[in-house]
PDB file of N, CA and C in Angstrom:
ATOM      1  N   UNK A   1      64.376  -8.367  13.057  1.00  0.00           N
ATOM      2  CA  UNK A   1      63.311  -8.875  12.216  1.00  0.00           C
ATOM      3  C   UNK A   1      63.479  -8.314  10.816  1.00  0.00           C
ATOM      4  N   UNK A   2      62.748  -9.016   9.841  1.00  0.00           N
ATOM      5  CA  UNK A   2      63.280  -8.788   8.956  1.00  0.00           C
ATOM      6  C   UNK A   2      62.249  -7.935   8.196  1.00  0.00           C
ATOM      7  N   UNK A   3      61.886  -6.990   7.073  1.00  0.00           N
ATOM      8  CA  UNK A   3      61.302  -5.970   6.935  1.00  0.00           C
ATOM      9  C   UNK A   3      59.487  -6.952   6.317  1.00  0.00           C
ATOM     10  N   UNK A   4      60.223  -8.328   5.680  1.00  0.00           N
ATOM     11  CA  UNK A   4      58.644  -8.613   5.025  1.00  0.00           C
ATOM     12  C   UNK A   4      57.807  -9.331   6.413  1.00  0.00           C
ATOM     13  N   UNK A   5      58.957  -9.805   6.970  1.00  0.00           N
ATOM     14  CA  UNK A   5      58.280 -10.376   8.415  1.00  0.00           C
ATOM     15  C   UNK A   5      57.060  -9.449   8.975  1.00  0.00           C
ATOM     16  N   UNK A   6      57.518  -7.832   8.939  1.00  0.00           N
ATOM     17  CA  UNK A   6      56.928  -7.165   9.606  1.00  0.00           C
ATOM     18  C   UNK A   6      55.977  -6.983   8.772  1.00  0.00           C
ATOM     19  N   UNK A   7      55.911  -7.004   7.630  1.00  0.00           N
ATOM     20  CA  UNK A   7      54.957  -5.941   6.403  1.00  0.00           C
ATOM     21  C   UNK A   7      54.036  -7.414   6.646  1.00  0.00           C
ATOM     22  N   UNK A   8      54.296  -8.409   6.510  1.00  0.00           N
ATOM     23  CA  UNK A   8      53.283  -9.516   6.740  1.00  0.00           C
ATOM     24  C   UNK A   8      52.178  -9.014   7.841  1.00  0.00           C
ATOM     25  N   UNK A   9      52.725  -9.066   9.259  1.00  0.00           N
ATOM     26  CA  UNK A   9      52.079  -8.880  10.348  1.00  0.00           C
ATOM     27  C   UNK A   9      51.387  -7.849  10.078  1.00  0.00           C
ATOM     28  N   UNK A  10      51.871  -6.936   9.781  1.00  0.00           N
ATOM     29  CA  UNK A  10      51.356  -4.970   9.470  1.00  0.00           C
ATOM     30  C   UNK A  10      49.711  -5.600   8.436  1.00  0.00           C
ATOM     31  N   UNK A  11      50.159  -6.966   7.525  1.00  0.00           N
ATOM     32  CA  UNK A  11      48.997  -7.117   6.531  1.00  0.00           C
ATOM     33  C   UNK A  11      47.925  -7.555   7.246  1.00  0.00           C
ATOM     34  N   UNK A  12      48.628  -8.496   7.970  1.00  0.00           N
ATOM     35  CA  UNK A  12      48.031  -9.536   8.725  1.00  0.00           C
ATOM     36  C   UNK A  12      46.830  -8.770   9.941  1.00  0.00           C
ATOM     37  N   UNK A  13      47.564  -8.145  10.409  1.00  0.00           N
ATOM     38  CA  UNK A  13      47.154  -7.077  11.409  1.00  0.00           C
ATOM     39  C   UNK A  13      45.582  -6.539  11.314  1.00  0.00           C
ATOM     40  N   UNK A  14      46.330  -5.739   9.527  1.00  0.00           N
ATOM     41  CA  UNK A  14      45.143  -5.080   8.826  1.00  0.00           C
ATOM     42  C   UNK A  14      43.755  -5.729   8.191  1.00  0.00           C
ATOM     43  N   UNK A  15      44.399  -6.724   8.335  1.00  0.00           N
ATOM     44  CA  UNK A  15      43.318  -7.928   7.633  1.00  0.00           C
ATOM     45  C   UNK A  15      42.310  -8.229   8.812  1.00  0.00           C
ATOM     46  N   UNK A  16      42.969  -8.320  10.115  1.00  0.00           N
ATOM     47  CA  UNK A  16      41.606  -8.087  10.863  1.00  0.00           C
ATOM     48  C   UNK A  16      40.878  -7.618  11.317  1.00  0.00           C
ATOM     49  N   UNK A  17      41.512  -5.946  11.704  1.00  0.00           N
ATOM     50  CA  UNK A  17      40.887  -5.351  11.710  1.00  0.00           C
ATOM     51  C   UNK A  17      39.631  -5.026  10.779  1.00  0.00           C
ATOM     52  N   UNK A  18      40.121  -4.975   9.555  1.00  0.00           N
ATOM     53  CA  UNK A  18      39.213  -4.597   8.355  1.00  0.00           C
ATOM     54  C   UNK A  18      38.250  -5.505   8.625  1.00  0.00           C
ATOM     55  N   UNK A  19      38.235  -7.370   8.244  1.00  0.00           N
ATOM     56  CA  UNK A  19      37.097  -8.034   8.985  1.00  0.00           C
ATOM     57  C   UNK A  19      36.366  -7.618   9.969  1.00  0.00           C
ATOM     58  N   UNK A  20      37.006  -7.042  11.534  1.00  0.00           N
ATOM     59  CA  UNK A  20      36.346  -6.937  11.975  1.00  0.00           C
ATOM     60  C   UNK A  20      35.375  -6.005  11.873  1.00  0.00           C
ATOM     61  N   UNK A  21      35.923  -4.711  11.090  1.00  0.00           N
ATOM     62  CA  UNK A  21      35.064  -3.837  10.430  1.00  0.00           C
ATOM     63  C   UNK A  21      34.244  -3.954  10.154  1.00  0.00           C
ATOM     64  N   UNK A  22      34.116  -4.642   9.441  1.00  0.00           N
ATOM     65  CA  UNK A  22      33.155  -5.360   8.087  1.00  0.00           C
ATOM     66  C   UNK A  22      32.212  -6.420   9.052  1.00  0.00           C
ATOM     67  N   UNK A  23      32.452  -7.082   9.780  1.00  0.00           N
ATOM     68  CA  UNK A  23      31.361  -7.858  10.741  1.00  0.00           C
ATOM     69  C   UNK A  23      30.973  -7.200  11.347  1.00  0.00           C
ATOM     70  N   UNK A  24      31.484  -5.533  12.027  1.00  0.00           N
ATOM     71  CA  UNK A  24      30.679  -4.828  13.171  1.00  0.00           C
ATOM     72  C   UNK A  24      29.688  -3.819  12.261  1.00  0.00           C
ATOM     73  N   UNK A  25      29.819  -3.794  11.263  1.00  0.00           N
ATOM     74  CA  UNK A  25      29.175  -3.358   9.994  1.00  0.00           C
ATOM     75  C   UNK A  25      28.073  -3.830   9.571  1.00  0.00           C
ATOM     76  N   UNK A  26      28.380  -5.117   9.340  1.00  0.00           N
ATOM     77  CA  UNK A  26      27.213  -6.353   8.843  1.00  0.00           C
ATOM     78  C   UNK A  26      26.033  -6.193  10.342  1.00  0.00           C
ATOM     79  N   UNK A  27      26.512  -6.664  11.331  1.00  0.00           N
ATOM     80  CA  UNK A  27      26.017  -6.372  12.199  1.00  0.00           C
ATOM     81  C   UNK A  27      25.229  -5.719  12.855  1.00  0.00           C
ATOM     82  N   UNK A  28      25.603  -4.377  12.547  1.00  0.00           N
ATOM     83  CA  UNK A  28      24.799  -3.021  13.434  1.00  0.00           C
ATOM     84  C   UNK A  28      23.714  -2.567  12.142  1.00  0.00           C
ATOM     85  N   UNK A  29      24.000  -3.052  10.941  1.00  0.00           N
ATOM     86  CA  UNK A  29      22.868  -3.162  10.105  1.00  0.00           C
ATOM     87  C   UNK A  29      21.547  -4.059  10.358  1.00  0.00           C
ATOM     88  N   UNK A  30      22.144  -5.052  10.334  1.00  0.00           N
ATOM     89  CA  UNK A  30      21.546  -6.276  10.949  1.00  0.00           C
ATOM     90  C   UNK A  30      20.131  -5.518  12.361  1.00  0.00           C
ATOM     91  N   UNK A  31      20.964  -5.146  13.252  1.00  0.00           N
ATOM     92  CA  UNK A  31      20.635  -4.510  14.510  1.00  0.00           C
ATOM     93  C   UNK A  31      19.356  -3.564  13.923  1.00  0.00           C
ATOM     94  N   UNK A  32      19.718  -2.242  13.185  1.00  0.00           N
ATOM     95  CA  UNK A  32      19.018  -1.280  12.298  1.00  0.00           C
ATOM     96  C   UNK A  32      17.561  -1.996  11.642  1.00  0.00           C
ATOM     97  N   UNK A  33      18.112  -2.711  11.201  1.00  0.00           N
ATOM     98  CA  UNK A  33      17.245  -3.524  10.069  1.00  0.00           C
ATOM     99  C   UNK A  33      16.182  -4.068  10.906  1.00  0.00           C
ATOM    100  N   UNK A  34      16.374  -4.979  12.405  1.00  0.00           N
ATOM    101  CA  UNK A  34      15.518  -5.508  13.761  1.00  0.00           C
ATOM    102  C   UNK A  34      14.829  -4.190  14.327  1.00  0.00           C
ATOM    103  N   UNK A  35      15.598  -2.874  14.556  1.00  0.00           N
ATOM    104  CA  UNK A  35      14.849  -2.216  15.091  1.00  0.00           C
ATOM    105  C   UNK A  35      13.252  -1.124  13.622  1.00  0.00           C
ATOM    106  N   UNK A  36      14.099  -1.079  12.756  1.00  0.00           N
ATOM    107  CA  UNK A  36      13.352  -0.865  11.974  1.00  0.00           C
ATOM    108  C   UNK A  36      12.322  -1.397  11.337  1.00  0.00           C
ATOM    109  N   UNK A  37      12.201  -2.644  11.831  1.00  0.00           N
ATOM    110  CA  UNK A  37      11.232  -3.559  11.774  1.00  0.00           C
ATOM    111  C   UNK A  37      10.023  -3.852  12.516  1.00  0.00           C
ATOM    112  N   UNK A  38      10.562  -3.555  13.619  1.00  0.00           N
ATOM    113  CA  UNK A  38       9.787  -3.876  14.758  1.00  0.00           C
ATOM    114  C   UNK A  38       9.303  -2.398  14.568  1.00  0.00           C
ATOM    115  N   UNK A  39       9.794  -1.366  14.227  1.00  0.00           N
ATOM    116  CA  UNK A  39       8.656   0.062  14.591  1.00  0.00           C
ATOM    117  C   UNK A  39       8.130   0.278  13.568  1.00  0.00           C
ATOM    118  N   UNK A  40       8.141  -0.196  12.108  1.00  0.00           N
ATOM    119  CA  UNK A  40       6.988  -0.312  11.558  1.00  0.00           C
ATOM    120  C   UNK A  40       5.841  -1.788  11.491  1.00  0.00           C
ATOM    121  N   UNK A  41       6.404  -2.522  12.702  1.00  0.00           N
ATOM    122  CA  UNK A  41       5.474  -3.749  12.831  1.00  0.00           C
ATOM    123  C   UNK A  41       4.386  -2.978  13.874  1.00  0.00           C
ATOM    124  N   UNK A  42       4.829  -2.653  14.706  1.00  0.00           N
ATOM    125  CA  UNK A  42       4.456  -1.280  16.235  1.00  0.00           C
ATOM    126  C   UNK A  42       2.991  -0.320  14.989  1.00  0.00           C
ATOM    127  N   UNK A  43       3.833   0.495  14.301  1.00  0.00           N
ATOM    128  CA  UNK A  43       2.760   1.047  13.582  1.00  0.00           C
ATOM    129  C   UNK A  43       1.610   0.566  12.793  1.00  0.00           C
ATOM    130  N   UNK A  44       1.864  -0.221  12.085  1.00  0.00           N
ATOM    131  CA  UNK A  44       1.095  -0.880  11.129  1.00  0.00           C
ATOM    132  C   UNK A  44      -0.095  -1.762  12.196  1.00  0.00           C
ATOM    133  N   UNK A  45       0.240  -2.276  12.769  1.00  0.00           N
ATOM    134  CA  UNK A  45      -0.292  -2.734  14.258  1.00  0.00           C
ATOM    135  C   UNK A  45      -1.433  -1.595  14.597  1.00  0.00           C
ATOM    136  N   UNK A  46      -0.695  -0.646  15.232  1.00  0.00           N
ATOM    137  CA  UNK A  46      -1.723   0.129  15.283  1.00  0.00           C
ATOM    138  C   UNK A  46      -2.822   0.771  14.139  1.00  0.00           C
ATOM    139  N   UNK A  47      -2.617   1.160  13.586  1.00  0.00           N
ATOM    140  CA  UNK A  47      -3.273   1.618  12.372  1.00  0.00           C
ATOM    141  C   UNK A  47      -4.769   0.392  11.963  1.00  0.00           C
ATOM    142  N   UNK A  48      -3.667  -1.043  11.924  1.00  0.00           N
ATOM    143  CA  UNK A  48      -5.001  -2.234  11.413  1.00  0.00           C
ATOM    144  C   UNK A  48      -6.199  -2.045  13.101  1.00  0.00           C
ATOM    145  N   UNK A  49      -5.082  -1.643  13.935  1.00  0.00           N
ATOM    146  CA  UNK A  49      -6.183  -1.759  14.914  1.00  0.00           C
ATOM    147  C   UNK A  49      -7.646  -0.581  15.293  1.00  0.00           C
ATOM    148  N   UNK A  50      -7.495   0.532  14.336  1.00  0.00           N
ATOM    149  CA  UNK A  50      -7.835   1.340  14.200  1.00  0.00           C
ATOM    150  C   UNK A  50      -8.785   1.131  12.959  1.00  0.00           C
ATOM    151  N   UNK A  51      -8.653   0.206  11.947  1.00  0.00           N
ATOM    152  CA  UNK A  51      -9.126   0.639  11.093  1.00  0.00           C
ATOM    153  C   UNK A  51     -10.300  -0.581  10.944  1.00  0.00           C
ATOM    154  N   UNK A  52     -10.060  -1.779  12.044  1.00  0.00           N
ATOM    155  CA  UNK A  52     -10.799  -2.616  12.258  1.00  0.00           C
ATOM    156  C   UNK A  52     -11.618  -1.982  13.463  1.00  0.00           C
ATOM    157  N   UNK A  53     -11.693  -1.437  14.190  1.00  0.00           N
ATOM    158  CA  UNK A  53     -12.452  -0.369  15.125  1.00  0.00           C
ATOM    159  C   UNK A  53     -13.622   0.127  14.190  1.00  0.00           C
ATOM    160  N   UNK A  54     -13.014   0.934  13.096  1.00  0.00           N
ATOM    161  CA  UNK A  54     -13.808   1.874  12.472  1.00  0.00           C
ATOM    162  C   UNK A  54     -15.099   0.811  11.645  1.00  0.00           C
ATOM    163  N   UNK A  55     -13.725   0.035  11.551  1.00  0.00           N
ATOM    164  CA  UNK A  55     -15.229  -1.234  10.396  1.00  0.00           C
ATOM    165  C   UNK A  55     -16.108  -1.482  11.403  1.00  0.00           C
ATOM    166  N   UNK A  56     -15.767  -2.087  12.432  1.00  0.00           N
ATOM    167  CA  UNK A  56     -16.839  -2.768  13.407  1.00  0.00           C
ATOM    168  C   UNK A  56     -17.794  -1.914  13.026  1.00  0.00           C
ATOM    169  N   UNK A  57     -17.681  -0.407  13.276  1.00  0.00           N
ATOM    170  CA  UNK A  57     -18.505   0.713  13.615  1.00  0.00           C
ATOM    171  C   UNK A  57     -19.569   1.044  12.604  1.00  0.00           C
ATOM    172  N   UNK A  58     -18.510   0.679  11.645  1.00  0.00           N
ATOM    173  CA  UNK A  58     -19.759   1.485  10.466  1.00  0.00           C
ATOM    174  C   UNK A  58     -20.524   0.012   9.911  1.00  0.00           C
ATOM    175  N   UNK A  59     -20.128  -1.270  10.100  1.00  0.00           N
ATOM    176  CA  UNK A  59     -20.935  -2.409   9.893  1.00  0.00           C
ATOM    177  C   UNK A  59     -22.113  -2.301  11.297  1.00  0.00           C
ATOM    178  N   UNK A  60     -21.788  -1.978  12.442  1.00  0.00           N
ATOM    179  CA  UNK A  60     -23.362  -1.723  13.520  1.00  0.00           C
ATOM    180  C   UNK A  60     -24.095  -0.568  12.932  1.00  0.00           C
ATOM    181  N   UNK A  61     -23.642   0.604  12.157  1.00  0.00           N
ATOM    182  CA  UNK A  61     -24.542   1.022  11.865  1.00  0.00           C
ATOM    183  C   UNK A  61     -24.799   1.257  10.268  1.00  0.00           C
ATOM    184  N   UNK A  62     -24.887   0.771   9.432  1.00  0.00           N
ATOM    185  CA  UNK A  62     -25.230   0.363   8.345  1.00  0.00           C
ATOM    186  C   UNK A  62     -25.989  -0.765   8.684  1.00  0.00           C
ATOM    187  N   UNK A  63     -26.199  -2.144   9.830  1.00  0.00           N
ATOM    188  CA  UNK A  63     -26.712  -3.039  10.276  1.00  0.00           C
ATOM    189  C   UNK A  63     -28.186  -2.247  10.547  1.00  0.00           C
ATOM    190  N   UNK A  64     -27.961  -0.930  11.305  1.00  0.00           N
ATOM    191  CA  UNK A  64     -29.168  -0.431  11.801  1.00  0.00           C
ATOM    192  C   UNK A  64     -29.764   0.681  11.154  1.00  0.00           C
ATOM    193  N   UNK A  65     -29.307   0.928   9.989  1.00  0.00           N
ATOM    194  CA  UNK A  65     -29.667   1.467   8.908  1.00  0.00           C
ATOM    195  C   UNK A  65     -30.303   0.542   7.967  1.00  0.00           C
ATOM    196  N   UNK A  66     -30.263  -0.970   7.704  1.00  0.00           N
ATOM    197  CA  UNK A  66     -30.835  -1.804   7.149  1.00  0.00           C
ATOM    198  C   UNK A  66     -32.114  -2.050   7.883  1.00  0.00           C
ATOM    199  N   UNK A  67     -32.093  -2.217   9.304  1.00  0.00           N
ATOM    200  CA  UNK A  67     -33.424  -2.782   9.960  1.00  0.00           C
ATOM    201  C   UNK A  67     -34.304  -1.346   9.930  1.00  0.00           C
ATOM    202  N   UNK A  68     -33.814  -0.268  10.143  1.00  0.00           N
ATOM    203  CA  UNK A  68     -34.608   0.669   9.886  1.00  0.00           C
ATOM    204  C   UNK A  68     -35.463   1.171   8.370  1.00  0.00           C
ATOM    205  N   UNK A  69     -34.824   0.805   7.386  1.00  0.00           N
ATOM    206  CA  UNK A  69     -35.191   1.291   6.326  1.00  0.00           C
ATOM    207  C   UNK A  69     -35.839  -0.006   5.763  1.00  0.00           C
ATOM    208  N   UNK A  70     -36.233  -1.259   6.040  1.00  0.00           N
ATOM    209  CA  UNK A  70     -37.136  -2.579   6.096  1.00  0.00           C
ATOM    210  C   UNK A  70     -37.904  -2.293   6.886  1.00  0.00           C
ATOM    211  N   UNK A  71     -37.898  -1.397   8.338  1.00  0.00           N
ATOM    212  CA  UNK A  71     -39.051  -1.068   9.142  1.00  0.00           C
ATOM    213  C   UNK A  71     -40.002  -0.061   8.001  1.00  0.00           C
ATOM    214  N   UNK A  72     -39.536   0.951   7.221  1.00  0.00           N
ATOM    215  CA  UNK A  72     -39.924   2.102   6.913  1.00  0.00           C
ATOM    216  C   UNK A  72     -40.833   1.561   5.896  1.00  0.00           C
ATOM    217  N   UNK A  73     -39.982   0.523   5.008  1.00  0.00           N
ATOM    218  CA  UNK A  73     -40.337   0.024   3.739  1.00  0.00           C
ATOM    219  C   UNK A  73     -41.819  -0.748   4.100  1.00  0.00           C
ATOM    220  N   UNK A  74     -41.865  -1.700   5.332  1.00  0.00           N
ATOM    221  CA  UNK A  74     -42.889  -2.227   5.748  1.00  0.00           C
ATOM    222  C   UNK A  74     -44.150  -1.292   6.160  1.00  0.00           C
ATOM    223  N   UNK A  75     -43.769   0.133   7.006  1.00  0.00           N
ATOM    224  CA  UNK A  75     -44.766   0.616   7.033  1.00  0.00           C
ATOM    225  C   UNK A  75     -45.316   1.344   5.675  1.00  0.00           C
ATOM    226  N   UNK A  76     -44.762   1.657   4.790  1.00  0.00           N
ATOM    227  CA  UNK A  76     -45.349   2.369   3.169  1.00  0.00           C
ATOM    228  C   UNK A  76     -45.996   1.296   3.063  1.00  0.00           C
ATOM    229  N   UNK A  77     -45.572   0.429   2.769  1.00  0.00           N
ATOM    230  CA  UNK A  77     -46.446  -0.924   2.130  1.00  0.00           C
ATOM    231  C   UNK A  77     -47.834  -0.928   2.595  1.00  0.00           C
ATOM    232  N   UNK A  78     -47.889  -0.920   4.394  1.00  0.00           N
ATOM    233  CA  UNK A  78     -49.205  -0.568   5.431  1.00  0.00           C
ATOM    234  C   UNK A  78     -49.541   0.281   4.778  1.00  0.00           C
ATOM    235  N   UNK A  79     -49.229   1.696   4.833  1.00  0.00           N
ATOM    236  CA  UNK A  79     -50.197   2.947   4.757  1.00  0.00           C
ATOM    237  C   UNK A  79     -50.976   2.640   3.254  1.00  0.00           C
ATOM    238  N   UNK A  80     -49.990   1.884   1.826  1.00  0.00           N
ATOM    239  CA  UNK A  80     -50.322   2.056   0.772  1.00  0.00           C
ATOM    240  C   UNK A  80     -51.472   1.010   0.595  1.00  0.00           C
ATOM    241  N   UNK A  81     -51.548  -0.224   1.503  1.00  0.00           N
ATOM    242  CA  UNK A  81     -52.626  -0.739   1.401  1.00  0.00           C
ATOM    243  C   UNK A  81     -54.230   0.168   2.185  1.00  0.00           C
ATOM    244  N   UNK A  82     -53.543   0.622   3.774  1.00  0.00           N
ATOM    245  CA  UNK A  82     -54.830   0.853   4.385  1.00  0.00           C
ATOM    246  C   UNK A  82     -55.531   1.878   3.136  1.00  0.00           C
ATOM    247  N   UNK A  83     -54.846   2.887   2.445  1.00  0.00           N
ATOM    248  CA  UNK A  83     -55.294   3.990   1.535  1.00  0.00           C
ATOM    249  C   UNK A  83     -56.346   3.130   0.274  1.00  0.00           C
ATOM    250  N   UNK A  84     -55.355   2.147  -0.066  1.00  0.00           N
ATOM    251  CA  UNK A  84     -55.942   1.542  -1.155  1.00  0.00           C
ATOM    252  C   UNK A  84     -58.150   0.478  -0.190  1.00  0.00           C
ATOM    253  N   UNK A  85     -57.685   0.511   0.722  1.00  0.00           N
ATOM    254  CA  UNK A  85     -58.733  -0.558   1.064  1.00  0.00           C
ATOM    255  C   UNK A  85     -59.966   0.509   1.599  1.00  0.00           C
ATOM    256  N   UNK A  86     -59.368   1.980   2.222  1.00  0.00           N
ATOM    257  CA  UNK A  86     -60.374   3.221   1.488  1.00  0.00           C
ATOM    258  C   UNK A  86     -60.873   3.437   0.548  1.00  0.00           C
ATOM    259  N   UNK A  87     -60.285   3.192  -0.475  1.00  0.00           N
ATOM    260  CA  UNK A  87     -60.818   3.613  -1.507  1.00  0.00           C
ATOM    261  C   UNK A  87     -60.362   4.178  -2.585  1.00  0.00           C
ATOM    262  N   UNK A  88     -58.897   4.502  -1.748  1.00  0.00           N
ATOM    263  CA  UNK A  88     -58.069   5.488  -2.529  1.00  0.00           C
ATOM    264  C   UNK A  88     -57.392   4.468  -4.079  1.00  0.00           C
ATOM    265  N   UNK A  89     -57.548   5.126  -5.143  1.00  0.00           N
ATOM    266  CA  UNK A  89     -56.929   4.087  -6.084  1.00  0.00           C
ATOM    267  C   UNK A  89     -55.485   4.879  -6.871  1.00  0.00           C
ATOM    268  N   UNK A  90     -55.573   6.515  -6.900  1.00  0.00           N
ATOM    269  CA  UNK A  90     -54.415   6.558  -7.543  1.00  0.00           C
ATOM    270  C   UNK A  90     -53.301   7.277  -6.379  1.00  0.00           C
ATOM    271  N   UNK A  91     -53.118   6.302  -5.824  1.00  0.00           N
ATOM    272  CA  UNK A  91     -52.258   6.336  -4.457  1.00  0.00           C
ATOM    273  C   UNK A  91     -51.201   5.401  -5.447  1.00  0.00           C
ATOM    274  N   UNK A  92     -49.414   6.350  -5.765  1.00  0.00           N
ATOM    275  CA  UNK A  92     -48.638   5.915  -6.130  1.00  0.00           C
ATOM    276  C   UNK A  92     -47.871   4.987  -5.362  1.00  0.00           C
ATOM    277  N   UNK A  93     -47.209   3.779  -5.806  1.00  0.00           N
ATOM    278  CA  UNK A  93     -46.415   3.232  -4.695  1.00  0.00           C
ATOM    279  C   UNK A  93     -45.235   4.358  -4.134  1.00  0.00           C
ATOM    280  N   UNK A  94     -45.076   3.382  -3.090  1.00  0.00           N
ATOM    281  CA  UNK A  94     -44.037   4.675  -2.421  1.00  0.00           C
ATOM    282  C   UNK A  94     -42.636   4.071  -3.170  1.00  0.00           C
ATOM    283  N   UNK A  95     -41.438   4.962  -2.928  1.00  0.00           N
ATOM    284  CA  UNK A  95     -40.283   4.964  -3.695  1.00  0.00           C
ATOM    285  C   UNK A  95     -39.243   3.711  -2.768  1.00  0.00           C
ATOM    286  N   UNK A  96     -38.528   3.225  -3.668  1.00  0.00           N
ATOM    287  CA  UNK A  96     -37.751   1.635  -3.232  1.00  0.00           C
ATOM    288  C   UNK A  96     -36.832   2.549  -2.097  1.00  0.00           C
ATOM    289  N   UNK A  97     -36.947   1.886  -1.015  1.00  0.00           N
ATOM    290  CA  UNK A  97     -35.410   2.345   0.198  1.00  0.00           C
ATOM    291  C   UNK A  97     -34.782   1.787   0.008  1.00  0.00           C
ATOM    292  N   UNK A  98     -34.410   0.714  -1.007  1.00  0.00           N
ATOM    293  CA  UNK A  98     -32.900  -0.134  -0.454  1.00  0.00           C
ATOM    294  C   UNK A  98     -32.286   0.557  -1.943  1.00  0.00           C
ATOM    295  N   UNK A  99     -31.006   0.911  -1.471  1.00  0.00           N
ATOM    296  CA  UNK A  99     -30.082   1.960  -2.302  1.00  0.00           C
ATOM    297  C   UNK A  99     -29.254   1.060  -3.177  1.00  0.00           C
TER     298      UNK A  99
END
């Protein structure tokens, strides 16, 4: 054989390896890139699920912090009339609850 015959093949050779390099490369990034994805999809996941928990929570009670402080507001209003229909006249209004 003759020496470029071989240096061809030797190129030839190298040429695929290197491709294949380079595709098992592309690849296992590829792979990296799927798993790294999925475990911050995993986290983030959790976290919204946590943080929609917490809302629920503090919207039931801010809900019952509203009906309570309209209960409170309704009874001042009572006491400030029954006082006033005594007799009482410098009976100040009571102070606003809604914040």
């Amino acid at each position: 054989m003759e020496w470029t015959v071989i240096f061809q093949i030797a190129v030839l050779l190298a040429s695929v390896g290197a491709g294949g390099g380079i595709f098992k490369a592309v690849f296992d990034r590829s792979k990296v890139h799927a798993e790294s994805t999925a475990i911050l999809t995993g986290i983030s996941t959790k976290q919204m699920e946590k943080l929609q928990s917490d809302l629920e929570k503090l919207q039931a009670r801010q809900h019952r912090l509203d009906r309570a402080m309209f209960a409170h507001q309704k009874w001042d209003l009572l006491v400030l009339r029954r006082l006033e229909s005594y007799g009482a006249v410098d009976v100040p209004d009571p102070p606003d609850l809604w914040l």
